[in-house]
Protein backbone atom coordinates (compact mmCIF):
# COMPACT_ATOMS: atom_id res chain seq x y z
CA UNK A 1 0.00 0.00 0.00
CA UNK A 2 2.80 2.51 0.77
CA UNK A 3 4.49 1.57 -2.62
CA UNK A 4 1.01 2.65 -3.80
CA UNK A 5 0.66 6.13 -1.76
CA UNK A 6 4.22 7.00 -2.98
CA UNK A 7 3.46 6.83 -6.69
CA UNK A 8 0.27 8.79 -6.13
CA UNK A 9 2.34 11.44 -4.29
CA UNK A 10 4.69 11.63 -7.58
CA UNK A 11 2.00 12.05 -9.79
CA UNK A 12 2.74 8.12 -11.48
CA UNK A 13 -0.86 6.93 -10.73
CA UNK A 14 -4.05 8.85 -11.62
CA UNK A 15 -6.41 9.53 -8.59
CA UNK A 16 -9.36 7.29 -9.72
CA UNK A 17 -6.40 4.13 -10.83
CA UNK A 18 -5.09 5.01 -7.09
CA UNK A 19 -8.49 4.56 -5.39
CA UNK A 20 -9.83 1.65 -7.47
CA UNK A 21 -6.47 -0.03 -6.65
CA UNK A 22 -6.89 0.21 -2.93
CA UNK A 23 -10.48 -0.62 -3.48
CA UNK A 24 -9.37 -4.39 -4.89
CA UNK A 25 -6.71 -4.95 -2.27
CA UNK A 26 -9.07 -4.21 0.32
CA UNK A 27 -12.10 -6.44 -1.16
CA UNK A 28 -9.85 -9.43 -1.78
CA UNK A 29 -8.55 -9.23 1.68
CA UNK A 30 -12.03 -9.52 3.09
CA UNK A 31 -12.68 -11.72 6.58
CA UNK A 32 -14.79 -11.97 9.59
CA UNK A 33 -14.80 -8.88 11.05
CA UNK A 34 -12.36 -9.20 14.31
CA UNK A 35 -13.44 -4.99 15.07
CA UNK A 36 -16.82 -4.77 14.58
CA UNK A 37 -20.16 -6.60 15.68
CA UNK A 38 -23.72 -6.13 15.02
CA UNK A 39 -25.68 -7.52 18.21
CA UNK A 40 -28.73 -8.14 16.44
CA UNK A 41 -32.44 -8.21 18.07
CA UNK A 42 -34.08 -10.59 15.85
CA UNK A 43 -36.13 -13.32 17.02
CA UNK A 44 -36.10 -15.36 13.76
CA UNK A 45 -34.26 -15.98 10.53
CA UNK A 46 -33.22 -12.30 8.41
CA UNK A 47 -34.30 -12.38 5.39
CA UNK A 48 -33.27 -8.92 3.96
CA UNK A 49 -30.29 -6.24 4.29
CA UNK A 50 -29.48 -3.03 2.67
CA UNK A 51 -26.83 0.17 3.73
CA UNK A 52 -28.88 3.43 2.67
CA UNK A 53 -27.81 4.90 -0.75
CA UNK A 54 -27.04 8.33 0.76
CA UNK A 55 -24.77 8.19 3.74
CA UNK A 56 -23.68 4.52 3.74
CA UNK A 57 -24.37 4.92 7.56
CA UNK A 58 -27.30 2.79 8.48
CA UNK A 59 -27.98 -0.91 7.76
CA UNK A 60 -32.20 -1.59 7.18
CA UNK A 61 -32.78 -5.31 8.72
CA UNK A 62 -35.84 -7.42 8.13
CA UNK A 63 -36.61 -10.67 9.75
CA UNK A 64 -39.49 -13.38 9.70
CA UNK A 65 -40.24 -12.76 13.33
CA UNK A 66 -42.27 -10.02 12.03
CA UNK A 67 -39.49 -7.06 13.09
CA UNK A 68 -37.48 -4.63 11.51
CA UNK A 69 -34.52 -2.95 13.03
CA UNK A 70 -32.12 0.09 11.61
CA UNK A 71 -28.28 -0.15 12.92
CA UNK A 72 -25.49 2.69 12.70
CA UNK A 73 -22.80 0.66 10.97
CA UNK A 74 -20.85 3.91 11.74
CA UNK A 75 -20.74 4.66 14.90
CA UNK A 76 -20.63 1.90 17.53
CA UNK A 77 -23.07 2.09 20.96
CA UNK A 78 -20.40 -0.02 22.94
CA UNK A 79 -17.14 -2.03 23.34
CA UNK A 80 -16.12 -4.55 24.43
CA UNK A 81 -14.18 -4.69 28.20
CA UNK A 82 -10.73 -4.42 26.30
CA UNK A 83 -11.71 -1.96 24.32
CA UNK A 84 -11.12 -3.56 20.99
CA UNK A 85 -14.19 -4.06 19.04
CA UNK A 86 -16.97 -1.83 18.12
CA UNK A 87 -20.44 -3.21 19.36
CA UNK A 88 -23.42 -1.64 17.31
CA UNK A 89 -26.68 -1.89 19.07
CA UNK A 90 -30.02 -1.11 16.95
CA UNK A 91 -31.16 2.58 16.71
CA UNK A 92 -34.49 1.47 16.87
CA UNK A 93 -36.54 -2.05 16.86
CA UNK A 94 -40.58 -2.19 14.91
CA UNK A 95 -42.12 -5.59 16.03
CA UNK A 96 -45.74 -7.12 16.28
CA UNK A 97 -46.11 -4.85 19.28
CA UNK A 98 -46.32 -2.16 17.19
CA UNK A 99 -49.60 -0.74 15.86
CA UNK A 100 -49.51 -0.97 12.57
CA UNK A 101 -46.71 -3.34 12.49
CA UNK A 102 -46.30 -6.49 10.73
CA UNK A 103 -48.12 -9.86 11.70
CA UNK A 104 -46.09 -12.54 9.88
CA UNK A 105 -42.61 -12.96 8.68
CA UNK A 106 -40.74 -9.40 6.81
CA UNK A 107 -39.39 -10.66 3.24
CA UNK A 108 -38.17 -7.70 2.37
CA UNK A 109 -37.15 -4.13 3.51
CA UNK A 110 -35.62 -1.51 1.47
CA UNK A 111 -34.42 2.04 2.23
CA UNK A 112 -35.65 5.09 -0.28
CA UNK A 113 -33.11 5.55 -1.96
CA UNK A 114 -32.69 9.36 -2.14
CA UNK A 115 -33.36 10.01 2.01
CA UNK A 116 -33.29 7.79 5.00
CA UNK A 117 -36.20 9.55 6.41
CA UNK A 118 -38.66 6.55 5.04
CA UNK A 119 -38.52 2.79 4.38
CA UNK A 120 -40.37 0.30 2.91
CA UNK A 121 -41.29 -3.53 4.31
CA UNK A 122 -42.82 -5.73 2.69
CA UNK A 123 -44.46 -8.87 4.38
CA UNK A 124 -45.61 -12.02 4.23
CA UNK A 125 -49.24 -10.72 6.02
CA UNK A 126 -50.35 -9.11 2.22
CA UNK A 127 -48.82 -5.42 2.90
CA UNK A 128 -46.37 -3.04 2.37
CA UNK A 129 -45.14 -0.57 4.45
CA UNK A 130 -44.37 2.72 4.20
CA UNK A 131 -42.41 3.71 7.80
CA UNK A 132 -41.02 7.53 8.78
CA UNK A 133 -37.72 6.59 10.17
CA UNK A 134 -38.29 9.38 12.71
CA UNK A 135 -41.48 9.19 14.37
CA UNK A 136 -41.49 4.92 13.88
CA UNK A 137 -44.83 5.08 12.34
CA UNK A 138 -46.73 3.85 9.13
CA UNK A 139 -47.02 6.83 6.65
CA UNK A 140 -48.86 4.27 3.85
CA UNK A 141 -49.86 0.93 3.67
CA UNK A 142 -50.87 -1.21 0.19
CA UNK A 143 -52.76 -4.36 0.31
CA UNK A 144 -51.01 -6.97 -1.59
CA UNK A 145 -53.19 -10.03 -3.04
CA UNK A 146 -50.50 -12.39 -1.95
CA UNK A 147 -47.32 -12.97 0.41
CA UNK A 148 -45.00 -10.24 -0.85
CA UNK A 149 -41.57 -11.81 -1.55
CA UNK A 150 -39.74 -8.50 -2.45
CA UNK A 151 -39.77 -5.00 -3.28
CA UNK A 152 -37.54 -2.74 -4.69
CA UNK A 153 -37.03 0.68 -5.99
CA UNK A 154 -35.31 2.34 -8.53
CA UNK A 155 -31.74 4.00 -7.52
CA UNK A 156 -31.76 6.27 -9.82
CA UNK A 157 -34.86 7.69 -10.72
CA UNK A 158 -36.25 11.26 -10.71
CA UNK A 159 -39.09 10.87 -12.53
CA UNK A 160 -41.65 8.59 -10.53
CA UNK A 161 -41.74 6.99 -6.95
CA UNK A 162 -42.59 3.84 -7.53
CA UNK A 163 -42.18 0.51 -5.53
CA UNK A 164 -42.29 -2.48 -7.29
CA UNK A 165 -43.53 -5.11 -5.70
CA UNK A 166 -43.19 -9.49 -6.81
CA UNK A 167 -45.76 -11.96 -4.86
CA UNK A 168 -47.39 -15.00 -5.13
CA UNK A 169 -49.35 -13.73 -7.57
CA UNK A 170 -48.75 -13.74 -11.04
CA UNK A 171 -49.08 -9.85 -11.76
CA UNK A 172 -45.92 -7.71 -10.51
CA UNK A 173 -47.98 -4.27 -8.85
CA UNK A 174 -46.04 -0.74 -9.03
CA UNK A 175 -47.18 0.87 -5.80
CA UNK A 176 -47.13 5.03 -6.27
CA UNK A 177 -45.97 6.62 -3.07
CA UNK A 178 -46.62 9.84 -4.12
CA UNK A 179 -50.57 8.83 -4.61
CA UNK A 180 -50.70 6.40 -2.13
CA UNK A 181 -52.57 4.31 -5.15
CA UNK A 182 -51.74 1.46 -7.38
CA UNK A 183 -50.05 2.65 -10.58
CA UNK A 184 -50.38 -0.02 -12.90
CA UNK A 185 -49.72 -3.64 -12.88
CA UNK A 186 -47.30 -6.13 -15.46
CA UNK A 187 -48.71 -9.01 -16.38
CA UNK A 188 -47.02 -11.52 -18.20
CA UNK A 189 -45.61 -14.25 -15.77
CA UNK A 190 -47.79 -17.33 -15.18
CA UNK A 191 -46.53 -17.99 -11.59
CA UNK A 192 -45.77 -15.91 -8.30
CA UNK A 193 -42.90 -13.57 -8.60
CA UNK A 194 -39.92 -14.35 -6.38
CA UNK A 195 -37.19 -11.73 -7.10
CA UNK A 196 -37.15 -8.34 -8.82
CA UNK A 197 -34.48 -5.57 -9.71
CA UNK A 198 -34.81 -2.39 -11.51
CA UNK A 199 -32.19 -1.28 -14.23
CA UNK A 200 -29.22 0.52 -12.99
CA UNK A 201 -29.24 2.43 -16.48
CA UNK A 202 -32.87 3.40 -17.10
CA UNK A 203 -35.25 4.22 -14.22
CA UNK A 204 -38.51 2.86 -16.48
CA UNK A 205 -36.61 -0.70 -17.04
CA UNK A 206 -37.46 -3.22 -14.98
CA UNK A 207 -36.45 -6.87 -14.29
CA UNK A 208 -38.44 -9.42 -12.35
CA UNK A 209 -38.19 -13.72 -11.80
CA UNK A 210 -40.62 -15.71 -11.56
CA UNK A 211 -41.45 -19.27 -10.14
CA UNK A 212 -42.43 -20.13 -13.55
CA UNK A 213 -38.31 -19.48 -14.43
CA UNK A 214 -38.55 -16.63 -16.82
CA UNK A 215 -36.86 -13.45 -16.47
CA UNK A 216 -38.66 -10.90 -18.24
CA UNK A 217 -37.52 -7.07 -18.55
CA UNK A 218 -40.53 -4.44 -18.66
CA UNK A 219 -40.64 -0.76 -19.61
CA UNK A 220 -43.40 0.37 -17.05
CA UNK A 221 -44.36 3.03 -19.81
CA UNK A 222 -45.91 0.65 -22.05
CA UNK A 223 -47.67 -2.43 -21.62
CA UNK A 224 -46.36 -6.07 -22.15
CA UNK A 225 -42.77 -7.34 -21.33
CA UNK A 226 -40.15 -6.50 -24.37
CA UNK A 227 -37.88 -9.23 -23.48
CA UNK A 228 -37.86 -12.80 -21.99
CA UNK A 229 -34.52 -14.43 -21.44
CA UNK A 230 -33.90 -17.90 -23.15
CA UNK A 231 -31.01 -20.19 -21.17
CA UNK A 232 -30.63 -21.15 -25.14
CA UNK A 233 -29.41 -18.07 -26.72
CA UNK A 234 -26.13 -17.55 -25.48
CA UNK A 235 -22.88 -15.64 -26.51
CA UNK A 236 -19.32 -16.90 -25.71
CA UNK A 237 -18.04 -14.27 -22.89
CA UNK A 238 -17.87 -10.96 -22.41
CA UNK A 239 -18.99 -8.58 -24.97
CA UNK A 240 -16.13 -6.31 -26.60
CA UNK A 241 -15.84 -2.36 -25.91
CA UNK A 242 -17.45 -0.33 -28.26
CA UNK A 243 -14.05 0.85 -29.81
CA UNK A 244 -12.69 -2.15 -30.50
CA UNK A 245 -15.84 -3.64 -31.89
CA UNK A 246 -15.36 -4.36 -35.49
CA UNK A 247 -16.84 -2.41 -38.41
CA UNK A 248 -17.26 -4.91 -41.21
CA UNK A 249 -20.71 -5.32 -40.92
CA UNK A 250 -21.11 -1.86 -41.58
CA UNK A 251 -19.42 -1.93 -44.79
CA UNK A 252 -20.97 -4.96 -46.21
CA UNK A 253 -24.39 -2.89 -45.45
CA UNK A 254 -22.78 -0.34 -47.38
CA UNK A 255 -21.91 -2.20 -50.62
CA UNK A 256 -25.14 -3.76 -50.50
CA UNK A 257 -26.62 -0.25 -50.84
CA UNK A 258 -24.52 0.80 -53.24
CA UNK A 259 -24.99 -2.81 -55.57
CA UNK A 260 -25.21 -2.22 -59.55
CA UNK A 261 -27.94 -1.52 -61.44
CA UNK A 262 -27.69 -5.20 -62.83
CA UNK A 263 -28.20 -6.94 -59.74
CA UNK A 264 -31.27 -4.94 -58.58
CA UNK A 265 -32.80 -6.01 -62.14
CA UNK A 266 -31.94 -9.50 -61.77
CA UNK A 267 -33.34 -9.25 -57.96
CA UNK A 268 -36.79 -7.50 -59.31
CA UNK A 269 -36.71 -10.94 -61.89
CA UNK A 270 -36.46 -13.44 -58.79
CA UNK A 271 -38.76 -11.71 -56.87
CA UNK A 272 -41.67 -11.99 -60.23
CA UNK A 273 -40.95 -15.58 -60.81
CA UNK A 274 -41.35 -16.12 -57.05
CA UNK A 275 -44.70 -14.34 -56.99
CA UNK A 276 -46.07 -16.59 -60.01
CA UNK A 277 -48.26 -19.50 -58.63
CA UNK A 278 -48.20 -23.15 -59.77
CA UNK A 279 -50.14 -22.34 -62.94
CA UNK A 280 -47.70 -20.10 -64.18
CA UNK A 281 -50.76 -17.44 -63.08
CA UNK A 282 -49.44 -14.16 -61.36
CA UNK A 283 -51.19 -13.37 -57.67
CA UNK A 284 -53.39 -10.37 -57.88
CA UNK A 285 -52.50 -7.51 -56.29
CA UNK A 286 -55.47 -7.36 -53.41
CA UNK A 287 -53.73 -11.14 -52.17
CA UNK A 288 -50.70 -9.65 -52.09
CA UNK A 289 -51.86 -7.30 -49.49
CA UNK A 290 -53.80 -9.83 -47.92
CA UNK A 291 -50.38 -11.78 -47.72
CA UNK A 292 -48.20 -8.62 -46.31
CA UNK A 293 -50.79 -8.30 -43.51
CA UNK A 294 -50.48 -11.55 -42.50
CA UNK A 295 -46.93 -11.48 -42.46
CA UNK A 296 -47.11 -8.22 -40.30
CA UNK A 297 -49.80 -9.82 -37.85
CA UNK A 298 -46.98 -12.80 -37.56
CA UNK A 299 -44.49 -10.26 -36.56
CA UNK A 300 -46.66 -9.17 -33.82
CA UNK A 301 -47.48 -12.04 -32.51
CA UNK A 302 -43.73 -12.71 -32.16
CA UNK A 303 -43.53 -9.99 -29.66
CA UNK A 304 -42.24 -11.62 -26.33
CA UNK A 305 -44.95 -9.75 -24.70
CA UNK A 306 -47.53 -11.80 -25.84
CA UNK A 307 -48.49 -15.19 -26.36
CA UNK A 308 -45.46 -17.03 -28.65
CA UNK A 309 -42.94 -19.53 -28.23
CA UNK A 310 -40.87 -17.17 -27.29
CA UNK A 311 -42.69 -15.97 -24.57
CA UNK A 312 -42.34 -19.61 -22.88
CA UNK A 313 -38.60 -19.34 -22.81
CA UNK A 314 -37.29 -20.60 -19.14
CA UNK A 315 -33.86 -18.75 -17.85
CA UNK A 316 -33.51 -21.36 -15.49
CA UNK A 317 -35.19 -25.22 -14.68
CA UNK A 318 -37.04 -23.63 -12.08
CA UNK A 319 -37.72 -20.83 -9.61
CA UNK A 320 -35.81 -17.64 -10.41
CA UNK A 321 -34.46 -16.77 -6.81
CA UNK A 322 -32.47 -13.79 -7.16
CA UNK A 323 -31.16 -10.93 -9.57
CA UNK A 324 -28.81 -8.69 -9.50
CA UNK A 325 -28.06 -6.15 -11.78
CA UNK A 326 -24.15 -4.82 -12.14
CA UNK A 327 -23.36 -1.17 -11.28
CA UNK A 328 -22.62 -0.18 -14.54
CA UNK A 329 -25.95 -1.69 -15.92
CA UNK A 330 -24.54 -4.09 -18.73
CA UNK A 331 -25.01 -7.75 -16.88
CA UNK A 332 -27.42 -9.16 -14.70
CA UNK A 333 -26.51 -12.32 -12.33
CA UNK A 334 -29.39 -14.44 -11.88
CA UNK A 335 -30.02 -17.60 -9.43
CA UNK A 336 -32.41 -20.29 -9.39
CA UNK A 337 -33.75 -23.43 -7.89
CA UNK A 338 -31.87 -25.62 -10.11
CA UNK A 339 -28.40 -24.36 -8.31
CA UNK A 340 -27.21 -22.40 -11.29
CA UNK A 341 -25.58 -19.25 -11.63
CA UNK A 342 -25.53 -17.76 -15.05
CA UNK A 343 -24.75 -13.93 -16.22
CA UNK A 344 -26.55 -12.49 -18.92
CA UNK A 345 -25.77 -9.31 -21.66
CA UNK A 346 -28.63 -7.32 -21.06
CA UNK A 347 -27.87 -5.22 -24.68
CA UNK A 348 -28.33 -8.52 -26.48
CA UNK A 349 -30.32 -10.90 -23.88
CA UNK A 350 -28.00 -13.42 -24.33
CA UNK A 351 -26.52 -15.97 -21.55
CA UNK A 352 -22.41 -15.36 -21.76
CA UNK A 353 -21.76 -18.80 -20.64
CA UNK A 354 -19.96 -18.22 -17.94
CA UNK A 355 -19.63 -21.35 -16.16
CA UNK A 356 -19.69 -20.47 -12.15
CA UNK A 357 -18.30 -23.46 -9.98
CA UNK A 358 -20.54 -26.25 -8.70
CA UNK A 359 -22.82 -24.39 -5.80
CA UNK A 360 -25.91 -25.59 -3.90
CA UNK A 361 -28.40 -22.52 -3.60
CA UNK A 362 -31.53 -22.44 -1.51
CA UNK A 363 -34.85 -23.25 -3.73
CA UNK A 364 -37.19 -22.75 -1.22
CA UNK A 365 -37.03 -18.59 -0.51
CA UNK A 366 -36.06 -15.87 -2.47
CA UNK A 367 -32.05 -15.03 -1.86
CA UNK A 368 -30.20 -12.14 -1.83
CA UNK A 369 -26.79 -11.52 -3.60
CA UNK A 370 -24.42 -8.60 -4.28
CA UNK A 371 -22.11 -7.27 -6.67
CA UNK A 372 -18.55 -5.26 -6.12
CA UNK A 373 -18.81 -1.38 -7.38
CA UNK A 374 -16.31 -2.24 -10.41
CA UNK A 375 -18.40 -5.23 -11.29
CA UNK A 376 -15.77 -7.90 -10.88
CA UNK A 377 -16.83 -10.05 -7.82
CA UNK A 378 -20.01 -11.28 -6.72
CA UNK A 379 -21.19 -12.43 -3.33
CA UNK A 380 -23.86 -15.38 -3.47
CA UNK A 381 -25.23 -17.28 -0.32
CA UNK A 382 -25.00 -21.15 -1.03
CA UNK A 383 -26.71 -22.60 1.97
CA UNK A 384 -24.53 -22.44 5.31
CA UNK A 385 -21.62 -20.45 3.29
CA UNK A 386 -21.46 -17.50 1.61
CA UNK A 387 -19.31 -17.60 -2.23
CA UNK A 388 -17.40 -15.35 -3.88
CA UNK A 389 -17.41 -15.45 -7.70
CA UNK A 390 -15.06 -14.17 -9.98
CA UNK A 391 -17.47 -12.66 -12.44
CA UNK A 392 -16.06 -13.16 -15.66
CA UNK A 393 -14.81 -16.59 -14.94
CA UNK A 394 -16.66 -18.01 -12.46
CA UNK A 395 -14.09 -19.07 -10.14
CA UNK A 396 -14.96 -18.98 -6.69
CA UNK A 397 -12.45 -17.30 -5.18
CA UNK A 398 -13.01 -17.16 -1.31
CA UNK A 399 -15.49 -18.98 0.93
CA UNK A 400 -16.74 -16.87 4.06
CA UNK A 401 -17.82 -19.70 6.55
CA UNK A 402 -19.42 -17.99 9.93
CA UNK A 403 -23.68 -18.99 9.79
CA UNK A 404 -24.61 -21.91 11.64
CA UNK A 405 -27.51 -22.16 9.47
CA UNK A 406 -28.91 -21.17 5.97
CA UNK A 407 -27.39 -17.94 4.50
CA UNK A 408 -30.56 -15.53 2.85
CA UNK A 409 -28.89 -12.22 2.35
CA UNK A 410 -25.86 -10.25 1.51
CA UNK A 411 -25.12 -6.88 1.40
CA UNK A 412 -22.09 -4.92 0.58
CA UNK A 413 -21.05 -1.18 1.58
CA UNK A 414 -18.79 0.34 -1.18
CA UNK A 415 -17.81 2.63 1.28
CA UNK A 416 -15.63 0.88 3.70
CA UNK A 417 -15.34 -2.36 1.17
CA UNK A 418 -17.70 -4.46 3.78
CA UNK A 419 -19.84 -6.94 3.30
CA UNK A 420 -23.37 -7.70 5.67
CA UNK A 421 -24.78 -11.36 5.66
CA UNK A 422 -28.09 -12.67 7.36
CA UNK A 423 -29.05 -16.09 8.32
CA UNK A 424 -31.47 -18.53 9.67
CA UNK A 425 -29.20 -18.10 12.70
CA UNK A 426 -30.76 -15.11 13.58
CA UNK A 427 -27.16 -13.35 13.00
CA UNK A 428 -25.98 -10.35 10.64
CA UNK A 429 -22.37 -10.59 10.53
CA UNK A 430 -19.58 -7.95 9.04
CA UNK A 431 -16.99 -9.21 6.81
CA UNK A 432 -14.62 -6.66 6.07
CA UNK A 433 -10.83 -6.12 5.06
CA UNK A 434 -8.03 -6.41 8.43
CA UNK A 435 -7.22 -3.14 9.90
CA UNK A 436 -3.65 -2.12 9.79
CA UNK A 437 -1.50 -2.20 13.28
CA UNK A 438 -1.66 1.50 13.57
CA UNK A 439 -5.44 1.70 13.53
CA UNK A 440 -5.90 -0.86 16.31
CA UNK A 441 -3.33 0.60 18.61
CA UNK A 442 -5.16 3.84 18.14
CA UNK A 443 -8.29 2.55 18.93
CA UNK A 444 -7.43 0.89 21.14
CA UNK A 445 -6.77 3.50 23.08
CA UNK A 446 -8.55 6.61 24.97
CA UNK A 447 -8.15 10.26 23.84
CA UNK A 448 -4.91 11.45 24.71
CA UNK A 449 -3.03 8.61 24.20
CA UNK A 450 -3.96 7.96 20.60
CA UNK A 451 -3.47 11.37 20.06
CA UNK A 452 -0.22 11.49 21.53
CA UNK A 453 0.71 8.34 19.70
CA UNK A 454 0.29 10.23 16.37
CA UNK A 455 1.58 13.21 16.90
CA UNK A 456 5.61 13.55 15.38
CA UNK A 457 8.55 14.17 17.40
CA UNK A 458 9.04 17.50 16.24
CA UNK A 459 6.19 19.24 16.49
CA UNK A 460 6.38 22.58 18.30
């Protein structure tokens, strides 16, 4: 690291090459936290776990006891008796006690993404919640037809307030917070809807999974789905930059614009012979209208949003589980029920092939997985253990053993290169990168001492 600072002090390394350096070395040296614990409150398994989008202070926590709790992953409420790690204590616990809280298990809670003054729950009671994070109380509430397996909201958008919301039905419901009303719903899956995830590019795209194992991508402006995933179509890796993509088909376009008069006459002769019928009779002209319209009603029936082969095309043998689009909005990563990984090109819809080691992944709830700000790792719970995945080649290349039990969710802070996981165990532990000799010693100790500890021997 000091090699590192020194050639950023010379002016070798470029600030952003500097950071994203120290970035990697920190996320590949991640562990059980040895500094930092989260005492957690819950009374049953947590099922959901997000850092808020604007401070990266506080970490949202839903569990299927019915309670959600909001921890300062900044500043700790305690230590321990040596003074060595950071205890963090919720701000704030909402249980069935509460009056308008939640009755059965909490599948999902989610920050809004532009404040931390509200969050949303959704439960397996039928309803989502709309919470103030100061007074504790319910500020909406939308009646689901169905257990509500997730919800999510779009990180980016500035044009609507919309919560989307996947159940056990087969419609996907955008839920207005603005109007308090249903906007419109997506239909289009022919099972409940497990996992969803909006686009990290587009605020109107959005991407849900369904328990009949099709991944479909909507544009909530317009109605129908514009494109289902097939495990079938598939492209060999990643896809090139744009400037080193090649140009030739652009130039054979061009020729064939520019062909000689010859060939367009010879073209125009192949194209009468083809329209004269068995007889040697030519088609008359109303047919061959009657004949173009068909051919444009078969091109609209091809749409993937409606009923067509196409439109039964599976992305996995199973239950889609979990998505998760990468920051930069080119990939998704999507789970199932049949224990496959697989990462798709969202510009061309294909499956890149990537072949991710041998896992075991929970079929029976909706997990939760996360993806490194430069888009190169990937963090998967795979029962007891949580994976991490080289993206682009599918290597695993660390296990993080620590649950007792079933690993549902993981979360990671891009901040302090962290990572949050939640378990049947009832436990949210940190994994996060050592700290360095000097931090602990001044930690370690009180005021003055750390102070005197850094200050130089010839200081005035």
């Amino acid at each position: 690291m000091w090699k590192e600072i020194k050639e950023r002090e010379f002016g070798n390394v470029r600030p952003n090459l500097f950071s994203s350096r120290i970035s990697k070395s920190r996320v590949s040296s991640i562990q059980l936290s040895n500094y930092k614990e989260i005492l957690s409150s819950h009374r049953g398994s947590v099922n959901s776990l997000q850092v808020d989008l604007t401070e990266s202070r506080y970490l949202l926590a839903g569990a299927s006891d019915a309670s959600v709790a909001v921890y300062d992953i900044q500043r700790a409420t305690d230590h321990d008796e040596r003074n060595l790690i950071a205890k963090h204590k919720p701000l704030f616990v909402l249980n069935k006690q509460h009056e308008h809280g939640h009755k059965y298990a909490i599948s999902s809670a989610i920050w809004y993404p532009i404040d931390t003054g509200l969050f949303v729950t959704g439960s397996y009671d039928h309803h989502i919640n709309v919470w103030d994070t100061n007074t504790t109380q319910v500020v909406m509430n939308f009646k689901m037809p169905g257990k509500v397996y997730r919800t999510a909201m779009s990180s980016i958008a500035r044009s609507h307030m919309l919560v989307a919301a996947g159940t056990e039905d087969v419609q996907v419901r955008l839920c207005d917070i603005a109007s308090g009303a249903f906007a419109h719903t997506l239909s289009g899956h022919r099972d409940g809807v497990m996992s969803l995830e909006w686009s990290t590019s587009s605020e109107w795209v959005l991407i849900t999974g369904g328990c009949d194992g099709a991944i479909r991508f909507w544009d909530i402006r317009r109605a129908g789905c514009f494109r289902v995933l097939d495990q079938s179509c598939s492209q060999f890796g990643r896809r090139q930059p744009l400037l080193l993509r090649p140009t030739t088909n652009k130039v054979t376009n061009f020729v064939r614009l520019k062909s000689s008069p010859a060939s367009q006459s010879s073209s125009a002769k192949v194209r009468a012979h083809h329209r004269k019928s068995a007889n040697g009779s030519a088609l008359k002209p109303h047919t061959v209208g009657r004949i173009s319209s068909l051919v444009k009603t078969a091109k609209q029936r091809s749409h993937p949003g409606m009923l067509s082969s196409h439109d039964r095309a599976t992305a996995h043998y199973g239950v889609v589980t979990g998505l998760k689009v990468t920051g930069d909005g080119m990939y998704l990563l999507s789970a199932g029920s049949d224990s496959r990984l697989r990462l798709w090109d969202i510009e061309s819809g294909c499956n890149t092939l990537v072949n991710f080691e041998t896992t075991r992944l929970q079929s029976s709830k909706a997990i939760q997985m996360a993806v490194t700000q430069d888009s190169t790792l990937a963090f998967v719970p795979c029962m007891a253990i949580t994976k991490v995945f080289d993206i682009w080649s599918g290597q695993t290349k660390s296990t993080f053993r620590g649950h007792y039990e079933n690993v549902n969710c993981c979360c990671y802070n891009a901040l302090d290169q962290e990572l949050y996981t939640g378990g049947n165990d009832r436990q949210i532990l940190v994994w996060s990168p050592p700290k360095f000799v000097s931090d602990e010693t001044g930690e370690g100790k009180n005021g003055k001492a750390a102070a005197t500890d850094d200050q130089d021997n010839w200081s005035d």
